[in-house]
N, C-alpha and C. Protein backbone atom coordinates (compact mmCIF):
# COMPACT_ATOMS: atom_id res chain seq x y z
N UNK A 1 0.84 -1.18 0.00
CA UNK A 1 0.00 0.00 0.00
C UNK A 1 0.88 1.24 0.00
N UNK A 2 0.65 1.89 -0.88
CA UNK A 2 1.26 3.20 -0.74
C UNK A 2 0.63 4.47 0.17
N UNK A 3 1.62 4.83 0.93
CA UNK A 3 1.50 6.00 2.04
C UNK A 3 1.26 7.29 1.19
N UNK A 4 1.12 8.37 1.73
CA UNK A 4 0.64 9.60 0.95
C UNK A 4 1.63 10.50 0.68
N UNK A 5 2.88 10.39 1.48
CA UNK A 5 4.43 10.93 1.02
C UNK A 5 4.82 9.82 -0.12
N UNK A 6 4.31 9.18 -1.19
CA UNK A 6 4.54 8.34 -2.27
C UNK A 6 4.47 8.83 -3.17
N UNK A 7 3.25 9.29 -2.86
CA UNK A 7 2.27 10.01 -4.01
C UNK A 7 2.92 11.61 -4.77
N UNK A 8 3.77 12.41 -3.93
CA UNK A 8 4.59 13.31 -4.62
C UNK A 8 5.75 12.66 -5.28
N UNK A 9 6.44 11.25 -5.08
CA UNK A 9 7.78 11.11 -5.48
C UNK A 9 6.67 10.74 -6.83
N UNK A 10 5.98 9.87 -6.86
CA UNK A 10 5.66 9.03 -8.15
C UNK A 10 5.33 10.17 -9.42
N UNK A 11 4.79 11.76 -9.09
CA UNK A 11 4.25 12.35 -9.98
C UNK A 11 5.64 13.29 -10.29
N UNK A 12 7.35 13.47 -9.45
CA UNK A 12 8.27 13.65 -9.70
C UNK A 12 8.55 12.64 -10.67
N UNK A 13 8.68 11.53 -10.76
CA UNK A 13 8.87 10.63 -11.40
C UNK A 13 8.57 10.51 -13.06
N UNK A 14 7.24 11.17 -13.08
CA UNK A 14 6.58 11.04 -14.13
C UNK A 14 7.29 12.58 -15.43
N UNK A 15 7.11 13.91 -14.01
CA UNK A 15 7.88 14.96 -14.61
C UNK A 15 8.90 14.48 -15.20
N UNK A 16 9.77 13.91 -14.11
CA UNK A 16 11.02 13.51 -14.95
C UNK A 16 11.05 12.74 -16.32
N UNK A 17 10.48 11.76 -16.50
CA UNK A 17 9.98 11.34 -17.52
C UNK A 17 9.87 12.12 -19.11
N UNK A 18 9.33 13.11 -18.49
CA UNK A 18 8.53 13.80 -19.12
C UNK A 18 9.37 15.00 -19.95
N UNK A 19 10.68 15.46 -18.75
CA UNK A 19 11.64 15.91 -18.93
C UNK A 19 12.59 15.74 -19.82
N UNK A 20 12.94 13.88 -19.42
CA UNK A 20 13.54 13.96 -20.26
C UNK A 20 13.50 13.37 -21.53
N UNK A 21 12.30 12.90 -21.83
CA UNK A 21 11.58 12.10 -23.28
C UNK A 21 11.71 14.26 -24.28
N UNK A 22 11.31 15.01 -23.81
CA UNK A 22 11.11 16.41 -24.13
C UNK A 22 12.80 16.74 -24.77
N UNK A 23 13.59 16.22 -23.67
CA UNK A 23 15.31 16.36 -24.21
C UNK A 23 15.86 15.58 -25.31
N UNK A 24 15.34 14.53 -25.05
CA UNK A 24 15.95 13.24 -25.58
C UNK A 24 15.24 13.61 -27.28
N UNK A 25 14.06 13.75 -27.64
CA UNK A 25 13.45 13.87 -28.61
C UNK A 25 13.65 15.21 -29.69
N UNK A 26 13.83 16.37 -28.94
CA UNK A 26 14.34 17.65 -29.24
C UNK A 26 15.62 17.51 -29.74
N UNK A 27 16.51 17.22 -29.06
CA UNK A 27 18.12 17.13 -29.18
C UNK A 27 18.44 15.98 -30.41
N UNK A 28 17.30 14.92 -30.57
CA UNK A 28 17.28 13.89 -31.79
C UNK A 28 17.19 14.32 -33.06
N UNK A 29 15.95 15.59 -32.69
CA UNK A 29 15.84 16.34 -34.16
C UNK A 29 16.68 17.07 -34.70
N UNK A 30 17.46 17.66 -33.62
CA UNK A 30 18.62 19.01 -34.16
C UNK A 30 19.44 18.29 -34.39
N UNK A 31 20.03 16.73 -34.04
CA UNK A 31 21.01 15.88 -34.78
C UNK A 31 20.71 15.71 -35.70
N UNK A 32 19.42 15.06 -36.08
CA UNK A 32 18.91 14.37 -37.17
C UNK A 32 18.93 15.72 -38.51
N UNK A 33 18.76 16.78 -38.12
CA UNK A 33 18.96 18.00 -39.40
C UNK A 33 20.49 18.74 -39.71
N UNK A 34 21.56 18.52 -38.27
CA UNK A 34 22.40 18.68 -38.48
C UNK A 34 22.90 17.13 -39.63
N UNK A 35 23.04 16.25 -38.96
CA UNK A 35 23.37 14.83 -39.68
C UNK A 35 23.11 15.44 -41.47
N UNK A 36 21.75 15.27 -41.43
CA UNK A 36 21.06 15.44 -43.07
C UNK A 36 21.70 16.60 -43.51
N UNK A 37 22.32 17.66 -42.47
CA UNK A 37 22.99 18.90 -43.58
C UNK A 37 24.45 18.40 -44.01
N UNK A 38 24.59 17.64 -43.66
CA UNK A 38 26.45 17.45 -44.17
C UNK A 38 27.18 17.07 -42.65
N UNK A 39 26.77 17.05 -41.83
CA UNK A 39 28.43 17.00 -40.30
C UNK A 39 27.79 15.64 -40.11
N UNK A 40 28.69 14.84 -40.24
CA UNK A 40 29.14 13.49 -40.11
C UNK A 40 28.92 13.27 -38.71
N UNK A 41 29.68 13.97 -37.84
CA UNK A 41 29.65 13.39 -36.19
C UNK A 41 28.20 13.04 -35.84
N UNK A 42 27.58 13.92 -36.01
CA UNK A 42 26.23 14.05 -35.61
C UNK A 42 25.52 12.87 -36.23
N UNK A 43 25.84 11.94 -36.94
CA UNK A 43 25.13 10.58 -36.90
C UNK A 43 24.87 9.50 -35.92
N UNK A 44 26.46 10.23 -34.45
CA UNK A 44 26.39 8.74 -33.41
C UNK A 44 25.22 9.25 -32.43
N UNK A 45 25.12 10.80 -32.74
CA UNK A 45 24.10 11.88 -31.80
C UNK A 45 22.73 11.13 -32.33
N UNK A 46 22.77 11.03 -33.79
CA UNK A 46 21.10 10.34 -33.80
C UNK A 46 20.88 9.09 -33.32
N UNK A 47 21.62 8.53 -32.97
CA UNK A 47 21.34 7.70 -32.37
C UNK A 47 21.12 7.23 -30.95
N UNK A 48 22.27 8.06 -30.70
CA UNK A 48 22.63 8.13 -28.93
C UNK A 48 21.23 8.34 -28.25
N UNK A 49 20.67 9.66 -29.11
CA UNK A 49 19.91 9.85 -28.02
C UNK A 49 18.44 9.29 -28.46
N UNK A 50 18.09 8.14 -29.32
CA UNK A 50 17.09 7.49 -28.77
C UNK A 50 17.38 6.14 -27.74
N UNK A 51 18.49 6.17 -27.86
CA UNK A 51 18.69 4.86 -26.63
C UNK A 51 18.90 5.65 -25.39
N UNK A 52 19.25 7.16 -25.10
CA UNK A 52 18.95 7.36 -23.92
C UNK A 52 17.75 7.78 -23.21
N UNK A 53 16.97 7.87 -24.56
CA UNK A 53 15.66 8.46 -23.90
C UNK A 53 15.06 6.84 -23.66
N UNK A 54 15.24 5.60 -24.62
CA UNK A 54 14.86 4.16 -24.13
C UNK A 54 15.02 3.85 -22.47
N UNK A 55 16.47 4.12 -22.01
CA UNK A 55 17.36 4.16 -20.78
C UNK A 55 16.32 4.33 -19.67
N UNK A 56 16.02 6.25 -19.96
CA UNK A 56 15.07 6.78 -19.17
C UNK A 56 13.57 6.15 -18.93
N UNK A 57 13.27 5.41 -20.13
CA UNK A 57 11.75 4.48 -19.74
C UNK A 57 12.02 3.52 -19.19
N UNK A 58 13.46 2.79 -19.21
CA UNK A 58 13.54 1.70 -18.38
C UNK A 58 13.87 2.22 -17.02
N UNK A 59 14.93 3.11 -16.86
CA UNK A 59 14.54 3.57 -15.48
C UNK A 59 13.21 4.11 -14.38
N UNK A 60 12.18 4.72 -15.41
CA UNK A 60 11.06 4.91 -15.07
C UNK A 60 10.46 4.04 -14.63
N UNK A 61 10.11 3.30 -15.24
CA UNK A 61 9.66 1.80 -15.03
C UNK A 61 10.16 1.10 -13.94
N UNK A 62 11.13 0.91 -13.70
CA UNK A 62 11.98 0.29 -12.08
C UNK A 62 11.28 0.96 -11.27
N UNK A 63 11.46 2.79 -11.65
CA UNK A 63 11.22 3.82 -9.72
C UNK A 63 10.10 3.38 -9.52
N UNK A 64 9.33 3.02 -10.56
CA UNK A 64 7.60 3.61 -10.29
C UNK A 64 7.92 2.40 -9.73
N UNK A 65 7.85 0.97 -10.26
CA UNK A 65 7.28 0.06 -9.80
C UNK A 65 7.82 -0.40 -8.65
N UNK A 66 9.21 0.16 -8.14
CA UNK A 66 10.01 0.25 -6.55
C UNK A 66 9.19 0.82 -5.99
N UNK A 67 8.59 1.79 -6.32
CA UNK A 67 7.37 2.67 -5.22
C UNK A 67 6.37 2.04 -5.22
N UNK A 68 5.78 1.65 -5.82
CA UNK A 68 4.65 0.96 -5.94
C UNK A 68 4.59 -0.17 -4.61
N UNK A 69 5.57 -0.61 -4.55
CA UNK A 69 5.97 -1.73 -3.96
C UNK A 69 6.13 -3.58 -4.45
N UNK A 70 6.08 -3.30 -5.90
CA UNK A 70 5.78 -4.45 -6.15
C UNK A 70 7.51 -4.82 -6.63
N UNK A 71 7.54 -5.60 -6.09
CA UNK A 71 9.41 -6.17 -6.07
C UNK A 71 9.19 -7.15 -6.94
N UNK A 72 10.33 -7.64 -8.00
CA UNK A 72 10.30 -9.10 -8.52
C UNK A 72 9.78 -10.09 -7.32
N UNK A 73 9.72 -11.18 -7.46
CA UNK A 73 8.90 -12.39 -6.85
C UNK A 73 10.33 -12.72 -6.20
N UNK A 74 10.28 -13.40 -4.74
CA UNK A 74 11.65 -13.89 -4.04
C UNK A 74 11.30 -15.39 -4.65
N UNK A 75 13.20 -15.90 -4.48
CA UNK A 75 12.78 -17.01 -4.78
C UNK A 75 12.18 -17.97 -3.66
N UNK A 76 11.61 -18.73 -3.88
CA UNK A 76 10.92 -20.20 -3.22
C UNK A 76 11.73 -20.33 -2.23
N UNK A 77 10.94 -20.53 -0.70
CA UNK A 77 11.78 -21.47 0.31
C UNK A 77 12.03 -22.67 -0.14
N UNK A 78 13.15 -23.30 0.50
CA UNK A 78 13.95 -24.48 0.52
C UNK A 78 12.82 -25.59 1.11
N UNK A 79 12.80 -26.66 0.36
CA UNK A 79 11.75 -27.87 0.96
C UNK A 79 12.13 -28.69 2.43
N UNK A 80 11.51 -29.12 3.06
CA UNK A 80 12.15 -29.63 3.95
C UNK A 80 13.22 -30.97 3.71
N UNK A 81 12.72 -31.58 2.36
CA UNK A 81 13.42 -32.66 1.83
C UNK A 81 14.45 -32.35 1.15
N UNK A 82 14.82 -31.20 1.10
CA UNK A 82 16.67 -30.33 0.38
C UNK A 82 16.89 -30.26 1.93
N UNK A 83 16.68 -29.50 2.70
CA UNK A 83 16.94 -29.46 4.31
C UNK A 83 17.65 -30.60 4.70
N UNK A 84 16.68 -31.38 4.85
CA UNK A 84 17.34 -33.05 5.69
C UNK A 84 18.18 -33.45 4.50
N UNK A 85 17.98 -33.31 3.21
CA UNK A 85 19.43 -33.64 2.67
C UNK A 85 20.46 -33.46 2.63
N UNK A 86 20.98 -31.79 2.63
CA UNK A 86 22.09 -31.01 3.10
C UNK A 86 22.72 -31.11 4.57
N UNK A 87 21.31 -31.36 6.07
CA UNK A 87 22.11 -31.60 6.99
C UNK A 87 22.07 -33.16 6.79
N UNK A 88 22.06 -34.01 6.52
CA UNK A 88 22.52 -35.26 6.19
C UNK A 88 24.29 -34.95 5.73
N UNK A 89 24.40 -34.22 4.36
CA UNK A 89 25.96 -34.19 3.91
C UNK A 89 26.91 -33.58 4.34
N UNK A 90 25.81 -31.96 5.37
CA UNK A 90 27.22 -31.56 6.09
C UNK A 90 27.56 -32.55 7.19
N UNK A 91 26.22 -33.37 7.72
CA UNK A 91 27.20 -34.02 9.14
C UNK A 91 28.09 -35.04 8.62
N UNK A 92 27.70 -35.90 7.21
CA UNK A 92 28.84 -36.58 7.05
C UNK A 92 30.31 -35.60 6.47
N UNK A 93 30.16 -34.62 6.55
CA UNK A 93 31.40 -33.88 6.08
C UNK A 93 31.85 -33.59 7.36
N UNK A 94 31.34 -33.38 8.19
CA UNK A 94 31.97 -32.94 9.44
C UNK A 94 32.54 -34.37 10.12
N UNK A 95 32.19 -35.51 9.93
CA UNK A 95 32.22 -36.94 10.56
C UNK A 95 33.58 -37.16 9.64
N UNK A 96 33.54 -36.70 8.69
CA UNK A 96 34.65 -37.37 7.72
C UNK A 96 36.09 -36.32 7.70
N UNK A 97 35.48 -35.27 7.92
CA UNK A 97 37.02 -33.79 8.53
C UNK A 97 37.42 -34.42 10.20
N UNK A 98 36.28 -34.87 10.94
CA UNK A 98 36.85 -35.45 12.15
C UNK A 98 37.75 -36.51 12.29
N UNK A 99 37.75 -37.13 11.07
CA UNK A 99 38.59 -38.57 10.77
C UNK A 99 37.82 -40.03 11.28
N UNK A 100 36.45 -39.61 11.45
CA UNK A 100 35.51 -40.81 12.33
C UNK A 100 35.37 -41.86 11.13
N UNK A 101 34.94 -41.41 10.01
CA UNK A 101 35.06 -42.13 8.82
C UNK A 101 36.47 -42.16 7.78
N UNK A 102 36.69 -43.80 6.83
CA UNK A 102 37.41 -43.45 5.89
C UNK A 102 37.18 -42.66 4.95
N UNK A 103 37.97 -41.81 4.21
CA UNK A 103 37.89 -41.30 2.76
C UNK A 103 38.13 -42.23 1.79
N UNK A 104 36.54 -42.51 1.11
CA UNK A 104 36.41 -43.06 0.15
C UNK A 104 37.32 -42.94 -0.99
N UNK A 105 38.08 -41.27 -1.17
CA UNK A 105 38.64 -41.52 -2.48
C UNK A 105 40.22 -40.99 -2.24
N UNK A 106 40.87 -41.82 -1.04
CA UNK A 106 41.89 -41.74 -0.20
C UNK A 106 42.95 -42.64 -1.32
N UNK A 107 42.29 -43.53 -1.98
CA UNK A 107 42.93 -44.52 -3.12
C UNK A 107 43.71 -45.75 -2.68
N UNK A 108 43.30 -45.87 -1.12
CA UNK A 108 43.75 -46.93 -0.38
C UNK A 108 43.73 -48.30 -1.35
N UNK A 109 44.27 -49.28 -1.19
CA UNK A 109 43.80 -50.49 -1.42
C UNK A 109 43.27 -51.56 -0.48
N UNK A 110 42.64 -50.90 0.35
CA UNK A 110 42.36 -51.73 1.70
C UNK A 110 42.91 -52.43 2.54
């Protein structure tokens, strides 16, 4: 649930957005007419800046949905049957660092 101090970051959020889709798109065109008049450099500019204004929607997309509260999914608890399996192998690891058991791959010949 979102609290009511949320509600100003999320509509900052959106400004920003808004900000900089306004930069990103502006600054594309004055490349894109410099480019078409003849200056060469200004071709990596047409490009640059639609992948940074892309950038900015993927960042958008994270804040909001960090505020929101909705997190990727955690992964899955551990079953109880991985549980008793693992303490099953550490105690034989600990039984077998104690020297209580042989090492199977010691290459003894018995």
């Amino acid at each position: 649930m979102r609290s009511a101090t949320s509600r100003p970051r999320i509509w900052r959020l959106h400004a920003s957005l808004v900000a900089a889709a306004t930069i990103c798109i502006s600054a594309f065109l004055v490349e894109l007419s410099r480019a078409l008049g003849g200056n060469a450099l200004s071709w990596a500019y047409v490009f640059e800046w639609p992948l940074l204004l892309a950038y900015s929607f993927y960042l958008w997309h994270r804040l909001v949905r960090d505020e929101h509260g909705s997190a990727p999914p955690a992964l899955p608890d551990e079953t109880s049957q991985d549980a008793a399996a693992r303490s099953a192998w550490n105690e034989y690891l600990a039984r077998l660092h104690a020297g209580e058991l042989d090492d199977p791959g010691a290459g003894g010949n018995g």
